[in-house]
C-alpha atoms as a PDB file:
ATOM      1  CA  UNK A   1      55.987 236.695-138.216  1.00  0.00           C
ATOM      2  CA  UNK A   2      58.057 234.220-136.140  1.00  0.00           C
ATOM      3  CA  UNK A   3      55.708 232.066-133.418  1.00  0.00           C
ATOM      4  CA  UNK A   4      57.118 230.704-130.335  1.00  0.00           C
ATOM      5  CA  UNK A   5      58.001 226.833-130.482  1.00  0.00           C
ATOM      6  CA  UNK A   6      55.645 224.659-128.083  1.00  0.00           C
ATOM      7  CA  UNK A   7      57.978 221.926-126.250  1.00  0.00           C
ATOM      8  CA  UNK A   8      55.543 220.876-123.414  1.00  0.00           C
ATOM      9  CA  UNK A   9      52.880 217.596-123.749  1.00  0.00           C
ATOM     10  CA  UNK A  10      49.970 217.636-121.963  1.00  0.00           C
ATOM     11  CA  UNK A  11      48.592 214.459-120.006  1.00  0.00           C
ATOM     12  CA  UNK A  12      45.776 214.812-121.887  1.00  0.00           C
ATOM     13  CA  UNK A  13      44.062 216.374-125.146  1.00  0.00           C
ATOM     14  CA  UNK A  14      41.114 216.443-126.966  1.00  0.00           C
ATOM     15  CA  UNK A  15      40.894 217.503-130.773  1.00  0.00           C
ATOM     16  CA  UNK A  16      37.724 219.061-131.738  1.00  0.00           C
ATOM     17  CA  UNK A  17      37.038 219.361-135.847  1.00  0.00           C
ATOM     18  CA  UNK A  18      34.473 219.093-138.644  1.00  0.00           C
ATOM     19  CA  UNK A  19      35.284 216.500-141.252  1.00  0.00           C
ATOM     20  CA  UNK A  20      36.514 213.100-141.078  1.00  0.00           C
ATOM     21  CA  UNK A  21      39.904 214.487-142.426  1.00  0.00           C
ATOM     22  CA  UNK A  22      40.163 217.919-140.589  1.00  0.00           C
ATOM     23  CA  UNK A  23      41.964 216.759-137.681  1.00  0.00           C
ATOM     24  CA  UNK A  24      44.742 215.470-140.148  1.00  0.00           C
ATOM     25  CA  UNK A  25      45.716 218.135-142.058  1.00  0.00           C
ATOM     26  CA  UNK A  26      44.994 221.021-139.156  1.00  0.00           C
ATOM     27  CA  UNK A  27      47.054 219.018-136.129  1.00  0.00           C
ATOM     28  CA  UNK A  28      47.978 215.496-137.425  1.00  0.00           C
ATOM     29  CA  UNK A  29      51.693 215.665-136.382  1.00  0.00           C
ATOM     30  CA  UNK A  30      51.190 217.216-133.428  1.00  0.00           C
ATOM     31  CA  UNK A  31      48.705 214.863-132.539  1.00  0.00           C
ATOM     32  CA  UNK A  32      51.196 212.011-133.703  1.00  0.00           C
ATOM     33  CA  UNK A  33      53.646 213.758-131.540  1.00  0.00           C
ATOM     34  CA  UNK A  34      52.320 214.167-128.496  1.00  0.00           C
ATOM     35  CA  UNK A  35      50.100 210.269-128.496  1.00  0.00           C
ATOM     36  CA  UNK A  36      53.949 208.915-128.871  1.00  0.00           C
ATOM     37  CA  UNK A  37      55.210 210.885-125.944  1.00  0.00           C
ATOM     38  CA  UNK A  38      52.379 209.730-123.517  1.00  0.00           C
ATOM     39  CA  UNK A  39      49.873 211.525-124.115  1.00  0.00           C
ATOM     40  CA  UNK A  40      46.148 210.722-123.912  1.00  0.00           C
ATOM     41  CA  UNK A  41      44.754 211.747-127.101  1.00  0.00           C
ATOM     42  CA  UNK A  42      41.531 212.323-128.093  1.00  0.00           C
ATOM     43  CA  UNK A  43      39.702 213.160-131.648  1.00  0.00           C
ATOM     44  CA  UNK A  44      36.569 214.243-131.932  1.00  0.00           C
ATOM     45  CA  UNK A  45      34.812 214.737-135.159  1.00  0.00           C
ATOM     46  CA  UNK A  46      31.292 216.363-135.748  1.00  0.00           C
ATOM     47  CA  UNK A  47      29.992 215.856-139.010  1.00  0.00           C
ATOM     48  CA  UNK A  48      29.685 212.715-140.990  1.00  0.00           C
ATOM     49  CA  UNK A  49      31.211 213.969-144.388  1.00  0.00           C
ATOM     50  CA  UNK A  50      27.909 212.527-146.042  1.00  0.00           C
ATOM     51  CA  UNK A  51      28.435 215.644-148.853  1.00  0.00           C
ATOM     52  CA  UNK A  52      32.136 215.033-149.463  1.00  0.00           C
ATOM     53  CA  UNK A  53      31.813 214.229-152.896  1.00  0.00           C
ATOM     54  CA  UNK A  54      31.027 215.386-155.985  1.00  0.00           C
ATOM     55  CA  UNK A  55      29.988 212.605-157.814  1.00  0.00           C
ATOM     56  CA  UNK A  56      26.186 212.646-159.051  1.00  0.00           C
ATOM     57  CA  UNK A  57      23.944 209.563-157.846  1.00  0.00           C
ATOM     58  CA  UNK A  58      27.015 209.110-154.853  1.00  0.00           C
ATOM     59  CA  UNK A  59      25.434 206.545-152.709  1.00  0.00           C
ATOM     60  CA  UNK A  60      25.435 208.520-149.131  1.00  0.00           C
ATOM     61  CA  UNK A  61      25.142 205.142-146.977  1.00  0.00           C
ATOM     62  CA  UNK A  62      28.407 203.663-148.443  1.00  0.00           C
ATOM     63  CA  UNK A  63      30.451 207.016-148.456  1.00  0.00           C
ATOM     64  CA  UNK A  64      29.741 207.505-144.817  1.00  0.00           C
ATOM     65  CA  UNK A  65      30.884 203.980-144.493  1.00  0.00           C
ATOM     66  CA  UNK A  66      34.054 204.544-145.876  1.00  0.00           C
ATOM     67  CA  UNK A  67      34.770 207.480-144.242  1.00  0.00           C
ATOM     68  CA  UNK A  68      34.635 206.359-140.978  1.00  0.00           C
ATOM     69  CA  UNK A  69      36.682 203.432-142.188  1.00  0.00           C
ATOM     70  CA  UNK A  70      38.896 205.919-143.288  1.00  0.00           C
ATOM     71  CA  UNK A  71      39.116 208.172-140.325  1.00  0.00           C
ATOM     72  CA  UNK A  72      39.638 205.094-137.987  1.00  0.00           C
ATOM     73  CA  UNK A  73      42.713 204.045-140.292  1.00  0.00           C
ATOM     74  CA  UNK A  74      43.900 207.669-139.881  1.00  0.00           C
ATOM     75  CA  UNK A  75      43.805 207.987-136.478  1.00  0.00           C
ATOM     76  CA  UNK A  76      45.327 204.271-135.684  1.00  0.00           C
ATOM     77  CA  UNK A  77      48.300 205.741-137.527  1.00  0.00           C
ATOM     78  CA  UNK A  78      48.282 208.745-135.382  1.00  0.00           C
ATOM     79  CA  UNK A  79      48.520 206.837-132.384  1.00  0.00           C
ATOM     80  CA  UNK A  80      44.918 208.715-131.330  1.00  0.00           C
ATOM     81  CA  UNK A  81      43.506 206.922-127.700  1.00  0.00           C
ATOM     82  CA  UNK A  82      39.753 207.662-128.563  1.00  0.00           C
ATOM     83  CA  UNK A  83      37.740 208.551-131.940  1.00  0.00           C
ATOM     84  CA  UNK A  84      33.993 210.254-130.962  1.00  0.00           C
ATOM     85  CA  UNK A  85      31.810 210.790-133.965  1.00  0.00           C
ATOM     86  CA  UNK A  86      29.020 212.738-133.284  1.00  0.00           C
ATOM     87  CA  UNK A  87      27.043 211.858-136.350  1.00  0.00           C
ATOM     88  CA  UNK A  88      26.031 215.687-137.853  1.00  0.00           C
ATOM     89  CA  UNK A  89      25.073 216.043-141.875  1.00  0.00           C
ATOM     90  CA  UNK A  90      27.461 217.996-143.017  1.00  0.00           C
ATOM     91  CA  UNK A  91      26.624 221.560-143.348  1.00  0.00           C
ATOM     92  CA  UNK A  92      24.027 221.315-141.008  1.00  0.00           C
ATOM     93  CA  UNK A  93      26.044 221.810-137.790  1.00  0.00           C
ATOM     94  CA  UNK A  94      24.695 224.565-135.147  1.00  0.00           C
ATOM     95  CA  UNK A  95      26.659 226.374-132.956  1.00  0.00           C
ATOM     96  CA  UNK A  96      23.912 225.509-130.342  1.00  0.00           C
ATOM     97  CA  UNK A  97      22.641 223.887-126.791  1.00  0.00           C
ATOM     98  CA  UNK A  98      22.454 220.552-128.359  1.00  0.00           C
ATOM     99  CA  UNK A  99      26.111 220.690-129.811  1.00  0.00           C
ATOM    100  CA  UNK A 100      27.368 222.495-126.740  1.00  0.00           C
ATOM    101  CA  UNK A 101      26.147 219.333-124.270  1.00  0.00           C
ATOM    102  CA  UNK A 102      27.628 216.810-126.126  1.00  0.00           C
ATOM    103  CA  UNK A 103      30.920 218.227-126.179  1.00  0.00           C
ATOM    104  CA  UNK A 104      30.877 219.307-122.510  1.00  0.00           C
ATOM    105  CA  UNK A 105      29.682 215.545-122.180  1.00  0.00           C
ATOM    106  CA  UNK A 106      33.016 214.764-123.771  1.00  0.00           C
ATOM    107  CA  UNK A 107      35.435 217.235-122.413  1.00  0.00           C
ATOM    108  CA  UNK A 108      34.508 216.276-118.529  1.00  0.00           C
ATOM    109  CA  UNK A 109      34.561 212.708-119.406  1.00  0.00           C
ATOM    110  CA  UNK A 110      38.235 212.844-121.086  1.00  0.00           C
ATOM    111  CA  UNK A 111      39.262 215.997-118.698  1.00  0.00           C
ATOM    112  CA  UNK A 112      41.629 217.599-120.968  1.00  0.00           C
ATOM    113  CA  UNK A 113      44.374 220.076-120.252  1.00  0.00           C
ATOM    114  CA  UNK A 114      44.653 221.453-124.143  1.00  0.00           C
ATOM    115  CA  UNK A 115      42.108 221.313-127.064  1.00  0.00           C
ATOM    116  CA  UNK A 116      42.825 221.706-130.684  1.00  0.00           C
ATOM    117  CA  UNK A 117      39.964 222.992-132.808  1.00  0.00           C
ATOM    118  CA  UNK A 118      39.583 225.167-136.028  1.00  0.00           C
ATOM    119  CA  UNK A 119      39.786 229.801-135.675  1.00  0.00           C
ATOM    120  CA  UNK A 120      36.044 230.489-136.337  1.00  0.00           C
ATOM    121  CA  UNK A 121      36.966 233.914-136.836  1.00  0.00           C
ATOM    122  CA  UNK A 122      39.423 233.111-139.940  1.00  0.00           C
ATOM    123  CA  UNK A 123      36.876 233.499-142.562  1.00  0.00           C
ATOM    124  CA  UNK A 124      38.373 234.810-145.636  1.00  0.00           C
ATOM    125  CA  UNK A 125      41.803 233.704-146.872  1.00  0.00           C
ATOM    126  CA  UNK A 126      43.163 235.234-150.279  1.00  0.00           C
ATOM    127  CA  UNK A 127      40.808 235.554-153.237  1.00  0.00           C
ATOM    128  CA  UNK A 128      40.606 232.372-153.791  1.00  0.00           C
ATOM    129  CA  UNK A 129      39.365 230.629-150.437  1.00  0.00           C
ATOM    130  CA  UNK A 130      36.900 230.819-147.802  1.00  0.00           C
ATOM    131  CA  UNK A 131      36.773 229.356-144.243  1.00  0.00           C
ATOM    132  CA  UNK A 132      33.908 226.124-144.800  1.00  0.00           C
ATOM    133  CA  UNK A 133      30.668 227.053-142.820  1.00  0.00           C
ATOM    134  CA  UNK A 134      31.073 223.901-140.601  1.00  0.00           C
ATOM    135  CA  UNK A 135      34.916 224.238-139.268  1.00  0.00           C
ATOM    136  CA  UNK A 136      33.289 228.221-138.477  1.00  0.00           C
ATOM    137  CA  UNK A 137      30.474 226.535-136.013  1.00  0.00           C
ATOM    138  CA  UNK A 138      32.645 223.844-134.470  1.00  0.00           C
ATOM    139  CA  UNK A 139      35.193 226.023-134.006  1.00  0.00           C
ATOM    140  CA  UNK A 140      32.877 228.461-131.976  1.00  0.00           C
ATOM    141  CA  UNK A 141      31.286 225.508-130.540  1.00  0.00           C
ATOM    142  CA  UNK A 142      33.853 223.773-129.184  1.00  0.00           C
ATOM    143  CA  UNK A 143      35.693 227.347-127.526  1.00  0.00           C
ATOM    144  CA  UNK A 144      32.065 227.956-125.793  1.00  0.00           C
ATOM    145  CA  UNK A 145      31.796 224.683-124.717  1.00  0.00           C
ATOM    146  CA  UNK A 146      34.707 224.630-122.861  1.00  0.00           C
ATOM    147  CA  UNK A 147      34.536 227.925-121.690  1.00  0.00           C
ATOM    148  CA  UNK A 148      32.350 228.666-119.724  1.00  0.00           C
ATOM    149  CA  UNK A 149      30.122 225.630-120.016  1.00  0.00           C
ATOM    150  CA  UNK A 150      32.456 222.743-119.035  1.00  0.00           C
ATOM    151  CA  UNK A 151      34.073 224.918-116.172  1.00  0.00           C
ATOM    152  CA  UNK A 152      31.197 226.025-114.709  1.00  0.00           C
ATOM    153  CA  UNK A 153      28.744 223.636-112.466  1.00  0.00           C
ATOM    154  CA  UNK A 154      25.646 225.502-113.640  1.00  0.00           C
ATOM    155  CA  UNK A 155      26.122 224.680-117.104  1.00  0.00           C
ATOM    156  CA  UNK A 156      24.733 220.839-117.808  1.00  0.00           C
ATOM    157  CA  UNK A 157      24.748 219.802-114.284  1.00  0.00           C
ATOM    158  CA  UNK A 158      24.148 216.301-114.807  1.00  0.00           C
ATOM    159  CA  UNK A 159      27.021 215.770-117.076  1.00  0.00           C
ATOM    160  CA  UNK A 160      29.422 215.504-114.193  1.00  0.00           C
ATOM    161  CA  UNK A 161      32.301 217.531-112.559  1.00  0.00           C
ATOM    162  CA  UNK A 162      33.370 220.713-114.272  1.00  0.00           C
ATOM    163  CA  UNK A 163      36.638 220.763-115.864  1.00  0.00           C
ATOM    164  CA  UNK A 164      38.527 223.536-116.749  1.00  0.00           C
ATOM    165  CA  UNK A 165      40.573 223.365-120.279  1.00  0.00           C
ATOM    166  CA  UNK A 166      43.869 225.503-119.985  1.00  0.00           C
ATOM    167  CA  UNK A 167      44.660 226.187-123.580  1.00  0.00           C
ATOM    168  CA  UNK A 168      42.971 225.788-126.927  1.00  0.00           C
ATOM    169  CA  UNK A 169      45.098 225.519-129.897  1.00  0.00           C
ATOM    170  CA  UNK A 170      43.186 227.023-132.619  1.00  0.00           C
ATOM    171  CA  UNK A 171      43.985 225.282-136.292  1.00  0.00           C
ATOM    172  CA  UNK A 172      43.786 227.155-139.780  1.00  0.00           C
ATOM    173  CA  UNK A 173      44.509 230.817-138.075  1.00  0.00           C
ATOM    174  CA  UNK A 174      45.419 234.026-140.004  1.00  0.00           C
ATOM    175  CA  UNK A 175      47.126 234.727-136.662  1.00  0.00           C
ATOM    176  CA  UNK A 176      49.360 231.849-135.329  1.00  0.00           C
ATOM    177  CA  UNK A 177      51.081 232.599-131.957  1.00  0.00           C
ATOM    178  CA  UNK A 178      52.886 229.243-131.715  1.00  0.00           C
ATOM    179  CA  UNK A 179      54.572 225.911-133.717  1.00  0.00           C
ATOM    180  CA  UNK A 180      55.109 222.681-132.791  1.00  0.00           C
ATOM    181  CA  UNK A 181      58.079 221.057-134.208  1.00  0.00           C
ATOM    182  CA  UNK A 182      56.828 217.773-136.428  1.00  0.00           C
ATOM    183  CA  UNK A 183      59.936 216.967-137.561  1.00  0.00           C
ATOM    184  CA  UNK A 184      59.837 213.615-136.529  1.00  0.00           C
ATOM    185  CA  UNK A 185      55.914 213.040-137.266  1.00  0.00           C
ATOM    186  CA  UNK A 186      55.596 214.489-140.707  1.00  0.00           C
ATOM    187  CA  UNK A 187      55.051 210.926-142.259  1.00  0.00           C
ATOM    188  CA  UNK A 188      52.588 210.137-139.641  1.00  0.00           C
ATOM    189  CA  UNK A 189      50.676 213.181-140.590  1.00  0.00           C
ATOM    190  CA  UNK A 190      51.275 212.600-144.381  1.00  0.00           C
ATOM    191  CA  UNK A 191      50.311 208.741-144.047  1.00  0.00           C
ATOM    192  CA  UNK A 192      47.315 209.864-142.035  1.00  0.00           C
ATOM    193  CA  UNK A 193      45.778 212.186-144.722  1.00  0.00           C
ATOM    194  CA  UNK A 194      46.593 209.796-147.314  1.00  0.00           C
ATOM    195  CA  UNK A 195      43.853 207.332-145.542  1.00  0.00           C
ATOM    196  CA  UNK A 196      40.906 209.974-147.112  1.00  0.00           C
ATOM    197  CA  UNK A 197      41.380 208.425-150.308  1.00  0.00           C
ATOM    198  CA  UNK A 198      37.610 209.018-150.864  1.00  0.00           C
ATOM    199  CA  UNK A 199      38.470 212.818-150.149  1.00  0.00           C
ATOM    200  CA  UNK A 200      41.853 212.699-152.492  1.00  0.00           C
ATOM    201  CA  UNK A 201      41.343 210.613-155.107  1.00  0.00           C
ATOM    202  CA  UNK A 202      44.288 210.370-157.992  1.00  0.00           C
ATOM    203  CA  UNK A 203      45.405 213.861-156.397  1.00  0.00           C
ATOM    204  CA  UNK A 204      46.863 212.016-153.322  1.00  0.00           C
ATOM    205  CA  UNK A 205      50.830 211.863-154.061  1.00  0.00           C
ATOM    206  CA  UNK A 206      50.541 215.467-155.271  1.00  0.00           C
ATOM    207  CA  UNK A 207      49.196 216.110-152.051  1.00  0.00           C
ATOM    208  CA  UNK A 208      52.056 214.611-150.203  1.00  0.00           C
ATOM    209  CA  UNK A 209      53.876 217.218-151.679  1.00  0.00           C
ATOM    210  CA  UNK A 210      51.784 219.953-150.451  1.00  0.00           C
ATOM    211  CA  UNK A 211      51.480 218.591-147.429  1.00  0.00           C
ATOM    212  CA  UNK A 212      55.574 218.553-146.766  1.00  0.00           C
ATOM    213  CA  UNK A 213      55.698 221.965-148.421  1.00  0.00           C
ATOM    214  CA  UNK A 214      53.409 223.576-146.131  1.00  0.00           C
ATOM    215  CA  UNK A 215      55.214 222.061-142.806  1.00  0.00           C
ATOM    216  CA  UNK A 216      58.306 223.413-144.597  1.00  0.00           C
ATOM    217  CA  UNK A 217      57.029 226.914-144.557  1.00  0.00           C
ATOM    218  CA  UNK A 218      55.463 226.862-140.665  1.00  0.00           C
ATOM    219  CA  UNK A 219      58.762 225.117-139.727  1.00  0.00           C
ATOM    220  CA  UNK A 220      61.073 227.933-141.505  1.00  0.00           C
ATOM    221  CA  UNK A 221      59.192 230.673-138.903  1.00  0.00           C
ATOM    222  CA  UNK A 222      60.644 228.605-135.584  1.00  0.00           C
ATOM    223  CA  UNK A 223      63.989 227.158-137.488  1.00  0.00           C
ATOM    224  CA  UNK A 224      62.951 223.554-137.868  1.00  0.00           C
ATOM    225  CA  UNK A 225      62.390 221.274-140.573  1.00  0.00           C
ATOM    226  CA  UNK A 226      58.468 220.644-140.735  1.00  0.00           C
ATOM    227  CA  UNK A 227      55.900 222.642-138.386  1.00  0.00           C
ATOM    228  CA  UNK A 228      52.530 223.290-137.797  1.00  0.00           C
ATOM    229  CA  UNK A 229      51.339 226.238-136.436  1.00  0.00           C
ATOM    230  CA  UNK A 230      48.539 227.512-134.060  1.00  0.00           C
ATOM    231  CA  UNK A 231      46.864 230.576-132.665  1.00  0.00           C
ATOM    232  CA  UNK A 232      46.705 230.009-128.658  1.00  0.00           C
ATOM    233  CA  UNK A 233      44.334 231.219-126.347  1.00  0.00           C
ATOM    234  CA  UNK A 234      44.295 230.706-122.684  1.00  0.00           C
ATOM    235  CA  UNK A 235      40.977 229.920-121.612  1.00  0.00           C
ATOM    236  CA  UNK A 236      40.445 231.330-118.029  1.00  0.00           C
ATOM    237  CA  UNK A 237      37.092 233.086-118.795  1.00  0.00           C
END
């Protein structure tokens, strides 16, 4: 089903994902995209991919390590304003108070118009694939947070001025409602993913292909080159 092809960029936008990588390969040309058109973004990532691997005997301290090297690489390519790692385990992230604070702690202090983050309710794609437990309680956890809690002054007063997020842009939907066209980012995004070497290993020029390949498909929908596509919700709760 065609979407409807997003031309405006926000002031500002915050990002809201799992994984060290997630940001990447749900919203890394848009991202690219809007940061070289002016505006202010910002990535936020929950977990510290301390179980991406599976390699017996991995040594947890250095894979961390080069994660967040990794990430950090990623996101200079991107253009990103701000990186905020939370420090979760992976697997063990809550949708709860404790998760909800810190990102109303974040969303008032960057004040975004827009925020990117993954569908919680996509679960079950194909046969073959289900949605990862994490990107299910961030994504739920970052739509709560912003609304109601970051709109509303009763929610976390000490955490500053409310702020009310327009528009979240939900990543990895079985019901995208818009594209934006990243045409002219799709080698950021590409570039960006290929800093998770850690993550891709000797698969990493076979997935430049998919990557391409997928933008290809979400960009034939909206009659572009290379897309990537969202489900929108307005977020006036």
């Amino acid at each position: 089903m065609p979407t409807e092809l997003l031309g405006e960029v926000p002031e500002r936008a915050i990002a809201i994902f799992a994984h060290p990588d997630d940001s990447d390969v749900a919203a890394g040309g848009t991202l690219a995209r809007w940061a070289g058109a002016g505006c202010e973004v910002h990535v936020v990532i929950c977990a510290l991919g301390d179980k991406g691997s599976s390699k017996i005997g991995e040594d947890v301290t250095q894979l961390v390590a080069t994660r967040a090297q990794e990430l950090r690489a990623a996101q200079e390519i991107l253009g990103v304003h701000e990186v905020h790692q939370l420090g979760y385990g992976d697997g063990e992230i809550e949708n709860d108070p404790g998760l909800r604070r810190e990102l109303v702690r974040l969303i008032r202090t960057v004040r975004p118009e827009v925020m990117f983050c993954p569908d919680p309710t996509a679960v079950f794609f194909g046969e073959h694939y289900y949605n990862h437990r994490d990107h299910r309680s961030v994504g739920f956890a970052a739509l709560d947070a912003a609304s109601p809690a970051a709109r509303s002054p009763l929610y976390f007063p000490d955490l500053g001025d409310p702020v009310a997020v327009e528009v979240a842009y939900m990543s990895g939907t079985l019901e995208p409602n818009v594209s934006v066209d990243i045409t002219a980012t799709i080698e950021a995004k590409t570039e960006a993913i290929l800093c998770h070497q850690s993550q891709l290993g000797e698969t990493s020029e076979w997935f430049r292909l998919v990557v391409r390949e997928r933008a290809e498909q979400a960009g034939r929908q909206v009659g572009v080159q290379y897309a990537e596509a969202f489900r929108r919700i307005g977020m006036n709760n």
